[in-house]
PDB file of N, CA and C in Angstrom:
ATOM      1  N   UNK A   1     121.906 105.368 104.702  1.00  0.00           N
ATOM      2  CA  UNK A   1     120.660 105.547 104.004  1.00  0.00           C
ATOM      3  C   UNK A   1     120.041 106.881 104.437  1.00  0.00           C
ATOM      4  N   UNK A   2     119.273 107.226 103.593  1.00  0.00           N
ATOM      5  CA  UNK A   2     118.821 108.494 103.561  1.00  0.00           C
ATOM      6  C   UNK A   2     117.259 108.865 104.159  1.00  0.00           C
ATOM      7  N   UNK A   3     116.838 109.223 104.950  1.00  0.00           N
ATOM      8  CA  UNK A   3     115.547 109.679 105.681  1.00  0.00           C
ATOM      9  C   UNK A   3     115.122 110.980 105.285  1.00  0.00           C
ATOM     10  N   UNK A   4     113.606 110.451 105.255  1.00  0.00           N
ATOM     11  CA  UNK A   4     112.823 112.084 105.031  1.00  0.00           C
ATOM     12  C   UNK A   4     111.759 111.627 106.553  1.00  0.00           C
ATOM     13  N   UNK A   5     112.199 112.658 107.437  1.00  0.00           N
ATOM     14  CA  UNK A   5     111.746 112.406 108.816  1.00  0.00           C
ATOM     15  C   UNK A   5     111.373 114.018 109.353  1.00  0.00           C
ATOM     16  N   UNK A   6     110.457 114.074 110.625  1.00  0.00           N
ATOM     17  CA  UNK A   6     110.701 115.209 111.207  1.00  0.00           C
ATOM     18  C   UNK A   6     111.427 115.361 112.276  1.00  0.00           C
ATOM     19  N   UNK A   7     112.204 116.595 112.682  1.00  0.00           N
ATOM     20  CA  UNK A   7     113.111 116.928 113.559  1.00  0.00           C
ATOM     21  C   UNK A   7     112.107 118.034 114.200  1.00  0.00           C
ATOM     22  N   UNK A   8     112.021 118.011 115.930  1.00  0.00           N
ATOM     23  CA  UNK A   8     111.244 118.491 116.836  1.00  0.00           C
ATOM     24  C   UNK A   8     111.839 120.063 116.726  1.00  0.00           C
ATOM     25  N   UNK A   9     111.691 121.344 116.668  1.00  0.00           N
ATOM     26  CA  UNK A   9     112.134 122.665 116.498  1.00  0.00           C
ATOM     27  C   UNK A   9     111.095 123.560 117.656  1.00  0.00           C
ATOM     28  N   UNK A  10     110.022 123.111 118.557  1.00  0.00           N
ATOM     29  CA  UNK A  10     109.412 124.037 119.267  1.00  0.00           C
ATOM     30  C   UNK A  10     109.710 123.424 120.603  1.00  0.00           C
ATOM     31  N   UNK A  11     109.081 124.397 121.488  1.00  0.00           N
ATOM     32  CA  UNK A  11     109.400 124.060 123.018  1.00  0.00           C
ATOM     33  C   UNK A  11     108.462 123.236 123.532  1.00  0.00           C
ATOM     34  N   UNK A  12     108.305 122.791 124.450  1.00  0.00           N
ATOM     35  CA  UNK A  12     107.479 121.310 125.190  1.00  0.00           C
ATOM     36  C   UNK A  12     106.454 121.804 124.845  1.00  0.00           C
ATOM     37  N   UNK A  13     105.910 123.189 125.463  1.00  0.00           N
ATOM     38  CA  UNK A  13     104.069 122.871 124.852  1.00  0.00           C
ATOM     39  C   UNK A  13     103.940 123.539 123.834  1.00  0.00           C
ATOM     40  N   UNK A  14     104.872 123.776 123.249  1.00  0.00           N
ATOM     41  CA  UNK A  14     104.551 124.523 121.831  1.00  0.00           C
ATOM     42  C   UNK A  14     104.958 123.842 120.616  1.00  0.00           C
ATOM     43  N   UNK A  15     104.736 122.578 120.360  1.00  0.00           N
ATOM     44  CA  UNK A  15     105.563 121.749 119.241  1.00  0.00           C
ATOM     45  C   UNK A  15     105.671 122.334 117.810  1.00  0.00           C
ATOM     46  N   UNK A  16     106.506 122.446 117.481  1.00  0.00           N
ATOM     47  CA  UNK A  16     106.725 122.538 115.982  1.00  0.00           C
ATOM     48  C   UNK A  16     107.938 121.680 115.302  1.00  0.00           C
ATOM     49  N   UNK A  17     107.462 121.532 113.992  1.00  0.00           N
ATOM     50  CA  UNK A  17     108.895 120.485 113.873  1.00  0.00           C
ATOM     51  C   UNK A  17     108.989 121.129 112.438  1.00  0.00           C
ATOM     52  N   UNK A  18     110.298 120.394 111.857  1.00  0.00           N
ATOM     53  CA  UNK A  18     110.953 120.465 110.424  1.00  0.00           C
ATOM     54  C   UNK A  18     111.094 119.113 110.237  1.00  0.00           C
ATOM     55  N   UNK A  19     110.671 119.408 108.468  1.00  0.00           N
ATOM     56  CA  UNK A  19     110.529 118.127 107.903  1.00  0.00           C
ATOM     57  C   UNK A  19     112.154 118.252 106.891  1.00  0.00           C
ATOM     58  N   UNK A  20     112.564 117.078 107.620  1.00  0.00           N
ATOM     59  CA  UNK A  20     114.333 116.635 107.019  1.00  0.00           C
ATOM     60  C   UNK A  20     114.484 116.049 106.694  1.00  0.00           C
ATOM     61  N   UNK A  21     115.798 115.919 104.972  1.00  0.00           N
ATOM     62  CA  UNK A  21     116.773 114.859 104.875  1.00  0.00           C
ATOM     63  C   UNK A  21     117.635 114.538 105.806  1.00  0.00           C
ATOM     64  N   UNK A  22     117.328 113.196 106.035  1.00  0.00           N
ATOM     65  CA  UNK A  22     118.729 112.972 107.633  1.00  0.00           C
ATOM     66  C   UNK A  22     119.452 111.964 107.054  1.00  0.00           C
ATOM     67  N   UNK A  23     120.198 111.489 107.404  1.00  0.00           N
ATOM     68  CA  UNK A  23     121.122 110.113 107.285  1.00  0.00           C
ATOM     69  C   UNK A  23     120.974 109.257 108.557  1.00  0.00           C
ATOM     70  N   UNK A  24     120.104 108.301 108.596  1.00  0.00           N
ATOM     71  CA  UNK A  24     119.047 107.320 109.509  1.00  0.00           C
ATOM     72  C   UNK A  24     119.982 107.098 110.527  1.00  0.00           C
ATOM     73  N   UNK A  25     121.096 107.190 110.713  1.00  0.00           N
ATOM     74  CA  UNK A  25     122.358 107.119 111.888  1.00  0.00           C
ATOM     75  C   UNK A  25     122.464 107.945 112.757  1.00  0.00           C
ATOM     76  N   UNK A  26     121.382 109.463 112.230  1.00  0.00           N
ATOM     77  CA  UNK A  26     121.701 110.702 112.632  1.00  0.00           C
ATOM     78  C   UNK A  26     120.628 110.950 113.899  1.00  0.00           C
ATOM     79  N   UNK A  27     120.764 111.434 114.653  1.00  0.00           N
ATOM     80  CA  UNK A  27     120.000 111.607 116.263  1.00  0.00           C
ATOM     81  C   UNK A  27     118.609 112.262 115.449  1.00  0.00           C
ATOM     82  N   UNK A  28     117.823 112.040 116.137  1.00  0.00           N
ATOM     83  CA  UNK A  28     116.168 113.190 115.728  1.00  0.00           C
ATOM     84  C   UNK A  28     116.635 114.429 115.669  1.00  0.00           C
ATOM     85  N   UNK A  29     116.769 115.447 116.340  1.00  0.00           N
ATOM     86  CA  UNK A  29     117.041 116.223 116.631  1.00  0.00           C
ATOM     87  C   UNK A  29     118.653 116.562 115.907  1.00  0.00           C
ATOM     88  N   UNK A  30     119.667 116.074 115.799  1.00  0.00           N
ATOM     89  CA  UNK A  30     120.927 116.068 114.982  1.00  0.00           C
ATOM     90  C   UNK A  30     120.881 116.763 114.018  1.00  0.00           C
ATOM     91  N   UNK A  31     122.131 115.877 113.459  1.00  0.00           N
ATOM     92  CA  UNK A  31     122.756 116.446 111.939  1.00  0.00           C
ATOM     93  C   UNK A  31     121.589 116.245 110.587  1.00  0.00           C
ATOM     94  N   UNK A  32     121.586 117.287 110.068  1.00  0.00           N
ATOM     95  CA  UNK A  32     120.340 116.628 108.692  1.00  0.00           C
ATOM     96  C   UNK A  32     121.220 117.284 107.409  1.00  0.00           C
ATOM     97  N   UNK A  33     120.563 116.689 106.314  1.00  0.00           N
ATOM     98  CA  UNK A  33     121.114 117.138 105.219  1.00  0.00           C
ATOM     99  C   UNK A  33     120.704 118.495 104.704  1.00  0.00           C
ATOM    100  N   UNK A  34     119.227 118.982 104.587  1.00  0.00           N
ATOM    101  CA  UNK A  34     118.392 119.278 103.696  1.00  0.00           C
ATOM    102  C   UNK A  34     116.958 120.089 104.608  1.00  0.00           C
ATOM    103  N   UNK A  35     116.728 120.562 104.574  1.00  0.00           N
ATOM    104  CA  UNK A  35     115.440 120.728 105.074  1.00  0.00           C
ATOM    105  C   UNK A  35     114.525 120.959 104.047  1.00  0.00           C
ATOM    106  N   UNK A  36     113.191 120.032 104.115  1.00  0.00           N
ATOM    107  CA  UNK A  36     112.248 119.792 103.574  1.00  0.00           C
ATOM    108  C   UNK A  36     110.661 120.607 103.174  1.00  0.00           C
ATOM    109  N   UNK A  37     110.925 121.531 104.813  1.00  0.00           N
ATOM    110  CA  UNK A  37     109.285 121.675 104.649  1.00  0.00           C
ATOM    111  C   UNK A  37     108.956 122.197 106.509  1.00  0.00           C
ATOM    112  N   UNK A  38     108.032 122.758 106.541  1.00  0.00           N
ATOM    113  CA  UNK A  38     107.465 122.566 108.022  1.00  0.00           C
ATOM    114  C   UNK A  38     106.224 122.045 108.174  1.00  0.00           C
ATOM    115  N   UNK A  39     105.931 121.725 109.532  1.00  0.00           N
ATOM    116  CA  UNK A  39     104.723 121.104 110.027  1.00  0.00           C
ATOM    117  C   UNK A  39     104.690 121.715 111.572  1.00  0.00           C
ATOM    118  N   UNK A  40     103.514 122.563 111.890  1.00  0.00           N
ATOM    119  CA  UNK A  40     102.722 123.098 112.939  1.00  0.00           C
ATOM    120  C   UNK A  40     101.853 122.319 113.350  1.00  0.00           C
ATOM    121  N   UNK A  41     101.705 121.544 114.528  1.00  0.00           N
ATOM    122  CA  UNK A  41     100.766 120.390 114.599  1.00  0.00           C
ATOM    123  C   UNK A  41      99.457 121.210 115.489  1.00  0.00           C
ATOM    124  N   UNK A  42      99.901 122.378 115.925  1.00  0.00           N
ATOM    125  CA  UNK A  42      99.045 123.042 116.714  1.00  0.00           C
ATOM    126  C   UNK A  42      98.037 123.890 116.108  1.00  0.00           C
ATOM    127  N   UNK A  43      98.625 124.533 114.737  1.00  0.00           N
ATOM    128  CA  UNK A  43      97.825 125.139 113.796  1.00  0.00           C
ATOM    129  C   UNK A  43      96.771 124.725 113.287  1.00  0.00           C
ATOM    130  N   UNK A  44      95.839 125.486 112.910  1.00  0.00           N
ATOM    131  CA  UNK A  44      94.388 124.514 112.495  1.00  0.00           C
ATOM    132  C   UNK A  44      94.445 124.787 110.978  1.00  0.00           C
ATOM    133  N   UNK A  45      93.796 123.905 110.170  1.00  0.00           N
ATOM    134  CA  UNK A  45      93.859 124.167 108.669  1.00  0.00           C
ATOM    135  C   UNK A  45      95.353 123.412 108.182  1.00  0.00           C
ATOM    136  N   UNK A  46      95.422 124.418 107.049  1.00  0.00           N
ATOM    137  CA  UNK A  46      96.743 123.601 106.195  1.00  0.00           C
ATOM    138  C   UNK A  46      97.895 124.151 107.110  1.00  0.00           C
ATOM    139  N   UNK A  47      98.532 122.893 107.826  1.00  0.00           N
ATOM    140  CA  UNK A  47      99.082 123.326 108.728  1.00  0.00           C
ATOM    141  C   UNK A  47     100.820 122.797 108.569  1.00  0.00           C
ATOM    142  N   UNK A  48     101.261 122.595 107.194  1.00  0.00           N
ATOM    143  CA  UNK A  48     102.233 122.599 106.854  1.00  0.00           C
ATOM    144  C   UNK A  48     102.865 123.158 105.176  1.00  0.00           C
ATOM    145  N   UNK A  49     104.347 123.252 105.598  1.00  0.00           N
ATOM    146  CA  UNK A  49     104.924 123.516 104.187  1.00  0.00           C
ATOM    147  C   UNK A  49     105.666 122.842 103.714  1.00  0.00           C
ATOM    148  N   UNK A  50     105.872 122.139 102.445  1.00  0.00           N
ATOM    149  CA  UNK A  50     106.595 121.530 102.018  1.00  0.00           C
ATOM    150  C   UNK A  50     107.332 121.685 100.480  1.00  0.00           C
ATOM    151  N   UNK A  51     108.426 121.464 100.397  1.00  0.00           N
ATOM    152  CA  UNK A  51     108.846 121.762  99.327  1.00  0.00           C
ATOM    153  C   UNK A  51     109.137 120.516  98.244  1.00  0.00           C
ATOM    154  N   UNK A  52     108.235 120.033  97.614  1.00  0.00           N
ATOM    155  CA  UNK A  52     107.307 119.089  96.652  1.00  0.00           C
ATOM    156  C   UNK A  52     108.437 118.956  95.802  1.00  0.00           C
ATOM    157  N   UNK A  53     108.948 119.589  95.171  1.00  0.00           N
ATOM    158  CA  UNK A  53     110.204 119.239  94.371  1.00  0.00           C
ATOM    159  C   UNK A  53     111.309 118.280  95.276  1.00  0.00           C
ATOM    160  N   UNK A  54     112.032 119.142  95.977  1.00  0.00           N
ATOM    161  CA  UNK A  54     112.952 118.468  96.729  1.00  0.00           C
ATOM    162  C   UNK A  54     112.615 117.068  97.317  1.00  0.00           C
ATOM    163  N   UNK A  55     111.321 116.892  97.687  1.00  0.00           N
ATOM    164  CA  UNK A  55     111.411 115.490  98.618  1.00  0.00           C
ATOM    165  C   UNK A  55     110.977 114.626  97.696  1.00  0.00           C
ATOM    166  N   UNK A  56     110.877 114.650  96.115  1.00  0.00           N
ATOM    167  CA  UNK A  56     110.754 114.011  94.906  1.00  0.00           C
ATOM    168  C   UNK A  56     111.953 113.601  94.579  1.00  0.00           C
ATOM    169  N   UNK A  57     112.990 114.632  94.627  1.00  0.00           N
ATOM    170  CA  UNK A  57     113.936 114.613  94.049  1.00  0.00           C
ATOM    171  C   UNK A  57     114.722 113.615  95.193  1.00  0.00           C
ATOM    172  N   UNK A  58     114.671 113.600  96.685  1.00  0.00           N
ATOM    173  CA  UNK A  58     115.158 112.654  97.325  1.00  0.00           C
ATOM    174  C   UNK A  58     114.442 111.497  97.316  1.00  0.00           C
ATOM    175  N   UNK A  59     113.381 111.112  97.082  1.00  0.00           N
ATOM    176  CA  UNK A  59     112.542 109.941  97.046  1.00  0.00           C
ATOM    177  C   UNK A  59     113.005 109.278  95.996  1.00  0.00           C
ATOM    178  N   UNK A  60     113.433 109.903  94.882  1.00  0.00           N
ATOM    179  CA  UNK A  60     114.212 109.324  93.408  1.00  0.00           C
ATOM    180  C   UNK A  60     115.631 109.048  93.708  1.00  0.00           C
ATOM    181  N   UNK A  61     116.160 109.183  94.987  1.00  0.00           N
ATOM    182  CA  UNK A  61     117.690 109.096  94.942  1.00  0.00           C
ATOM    183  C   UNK A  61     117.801 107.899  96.369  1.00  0.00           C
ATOM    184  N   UNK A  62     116.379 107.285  96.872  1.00  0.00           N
ATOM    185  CA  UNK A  62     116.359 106.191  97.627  1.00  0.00           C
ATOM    186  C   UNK A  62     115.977 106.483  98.892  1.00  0.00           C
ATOM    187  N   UNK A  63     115.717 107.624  99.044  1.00  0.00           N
ATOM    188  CA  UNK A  63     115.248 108.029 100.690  1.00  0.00           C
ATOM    189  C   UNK A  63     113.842 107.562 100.688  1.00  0.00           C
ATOM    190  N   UNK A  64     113.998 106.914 102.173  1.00  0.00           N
ATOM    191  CA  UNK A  64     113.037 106.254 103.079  1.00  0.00           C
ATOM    192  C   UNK A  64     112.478 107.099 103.757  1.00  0.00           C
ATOM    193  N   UNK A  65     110.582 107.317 103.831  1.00  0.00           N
ATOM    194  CA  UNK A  65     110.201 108.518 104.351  1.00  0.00           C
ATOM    195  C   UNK A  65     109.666 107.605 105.421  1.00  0.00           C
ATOM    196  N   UNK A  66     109.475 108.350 106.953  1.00  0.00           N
ATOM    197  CA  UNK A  66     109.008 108.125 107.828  1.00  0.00           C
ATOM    198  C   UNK A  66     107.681 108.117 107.301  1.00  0.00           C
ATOM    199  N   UNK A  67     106.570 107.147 108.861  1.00  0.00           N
ATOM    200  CA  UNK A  67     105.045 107.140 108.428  1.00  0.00           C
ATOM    201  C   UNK A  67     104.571 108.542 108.556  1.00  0.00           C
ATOM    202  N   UNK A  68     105.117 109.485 109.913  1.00  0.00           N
ATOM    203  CA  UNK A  68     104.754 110.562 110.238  1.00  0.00           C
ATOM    204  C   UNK A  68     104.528 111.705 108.770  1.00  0.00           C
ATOM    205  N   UNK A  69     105.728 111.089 108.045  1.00  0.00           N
ATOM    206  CA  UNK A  69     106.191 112.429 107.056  1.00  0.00           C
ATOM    207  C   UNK A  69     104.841 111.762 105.770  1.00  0.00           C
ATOM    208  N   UNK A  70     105.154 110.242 105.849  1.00  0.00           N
ATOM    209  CA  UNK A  70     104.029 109.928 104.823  1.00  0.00           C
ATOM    210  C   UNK A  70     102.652 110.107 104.676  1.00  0.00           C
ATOM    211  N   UNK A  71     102.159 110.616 106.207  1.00  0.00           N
ATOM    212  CA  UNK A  71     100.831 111.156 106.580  1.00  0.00           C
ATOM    213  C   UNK A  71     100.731 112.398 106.179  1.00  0.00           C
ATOM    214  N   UNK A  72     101.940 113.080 106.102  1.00  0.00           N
ATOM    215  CA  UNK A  72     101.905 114.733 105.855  1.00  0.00           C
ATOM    216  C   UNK A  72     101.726 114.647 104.424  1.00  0.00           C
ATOM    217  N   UNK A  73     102.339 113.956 103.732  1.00  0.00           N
ATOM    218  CA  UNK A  73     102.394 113.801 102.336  1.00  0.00           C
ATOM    219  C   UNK A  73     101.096 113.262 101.685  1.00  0.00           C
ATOM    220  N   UNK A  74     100.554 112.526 102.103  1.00  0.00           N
ATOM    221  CA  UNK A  74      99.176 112.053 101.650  1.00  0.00           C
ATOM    222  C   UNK A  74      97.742 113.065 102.086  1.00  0.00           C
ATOM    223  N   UNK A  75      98.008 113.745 102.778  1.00  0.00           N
ATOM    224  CA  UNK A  75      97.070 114.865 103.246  1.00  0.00           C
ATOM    225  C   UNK A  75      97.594 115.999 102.339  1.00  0.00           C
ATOM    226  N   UNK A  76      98.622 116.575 101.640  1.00  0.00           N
ATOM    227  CA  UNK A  76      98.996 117.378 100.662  1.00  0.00           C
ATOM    228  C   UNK A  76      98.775 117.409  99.374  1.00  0.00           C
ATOM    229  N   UNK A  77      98.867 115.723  99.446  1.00  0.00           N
ATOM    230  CA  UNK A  77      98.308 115.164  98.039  1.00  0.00           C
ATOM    231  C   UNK A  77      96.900 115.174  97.830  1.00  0.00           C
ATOM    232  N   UNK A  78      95.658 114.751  98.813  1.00  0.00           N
ATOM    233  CA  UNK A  78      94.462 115.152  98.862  1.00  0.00           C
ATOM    234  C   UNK A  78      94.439 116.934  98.940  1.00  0.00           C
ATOM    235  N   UNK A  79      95.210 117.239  99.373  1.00  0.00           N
ATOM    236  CA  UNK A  79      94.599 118.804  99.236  1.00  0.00           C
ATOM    237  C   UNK A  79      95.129 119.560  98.087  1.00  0.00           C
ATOM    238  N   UNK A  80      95.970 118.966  97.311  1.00  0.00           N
ATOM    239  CA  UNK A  80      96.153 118.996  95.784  1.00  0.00           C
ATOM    240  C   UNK A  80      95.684 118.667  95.118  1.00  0.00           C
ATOM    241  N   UNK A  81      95.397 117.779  94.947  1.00  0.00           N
ATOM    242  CA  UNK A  81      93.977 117.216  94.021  1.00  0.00           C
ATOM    243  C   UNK A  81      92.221 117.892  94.159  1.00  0.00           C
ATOM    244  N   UNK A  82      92.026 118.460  95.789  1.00  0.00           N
ATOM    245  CA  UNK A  82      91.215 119.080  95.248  1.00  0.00           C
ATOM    246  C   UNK A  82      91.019 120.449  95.020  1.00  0.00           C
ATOM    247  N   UNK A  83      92.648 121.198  95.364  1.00  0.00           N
ATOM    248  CA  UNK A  83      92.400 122.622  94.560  1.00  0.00           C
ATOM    249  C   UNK A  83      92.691 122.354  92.914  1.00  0.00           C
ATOM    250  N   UNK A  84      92.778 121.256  92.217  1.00  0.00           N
ATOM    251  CA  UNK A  84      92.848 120.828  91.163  1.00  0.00           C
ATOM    252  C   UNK A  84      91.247 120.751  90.368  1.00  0.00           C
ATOM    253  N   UNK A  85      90.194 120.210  91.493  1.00  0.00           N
ATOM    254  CA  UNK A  85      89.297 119.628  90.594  1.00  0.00           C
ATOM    255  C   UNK A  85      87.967 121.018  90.582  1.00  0.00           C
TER     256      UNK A  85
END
C-alpha cells in the first residue's frame, strides 16, 4: 500500500522534512516513490510546498495519507480558500 508521509531531510536541530509517496513497508527515512512537496517546521508563515496535483493524483490511486501530512493539507486548503475569497 501506498503512503503519503513525511521523510526527516534536516539535521537534529535543524528539522526539515519531505513530503513522500512511500510504500508503508518502507523505513521513514528509506526508499520512496515520488516526492511530494516540502515542509520547514522552523519557518514562520507558509511554511510548506506542495505539489497539489500529484498527491491528488495518488490519493485517486489509494494512497493513505499520514495525520502529519493531513494537517499540512488542511492548512493549504484553508490558505486556498482564502487567497480565493
Amino acid at each position: 500500500m501506498v503512503t503519503i508521509r513525511l521523510r526527516k531531510a534536516g539535521s537534529t536541530n535543524a528539522p526539515s522534512f519531505r513530503v513522500v509517496a512511500a510504500d508503508s513497508r518502507s523505513p521513514r527515512d528509506g526508499r520512496f516513490i515520488e516526492i511530494l512537496g516540502y515542509y520547514d517546521p522552523k519557518k514562520k508563515g507558509e511554511n510548506y510546498v506542495l505539489k497539489q496535483d500529484r498527491i491528488d493524483y495518488w490519493r485517486g490511486q489509494g494512497a493513505v495519507v499520514s495525520d502529519s501530512v493531513a494537517s499540512i493539507l488542511r492548512r493549504a486548503a484553508r490558505a486556498g480558500a482564502k487567497a480565493e475569497a
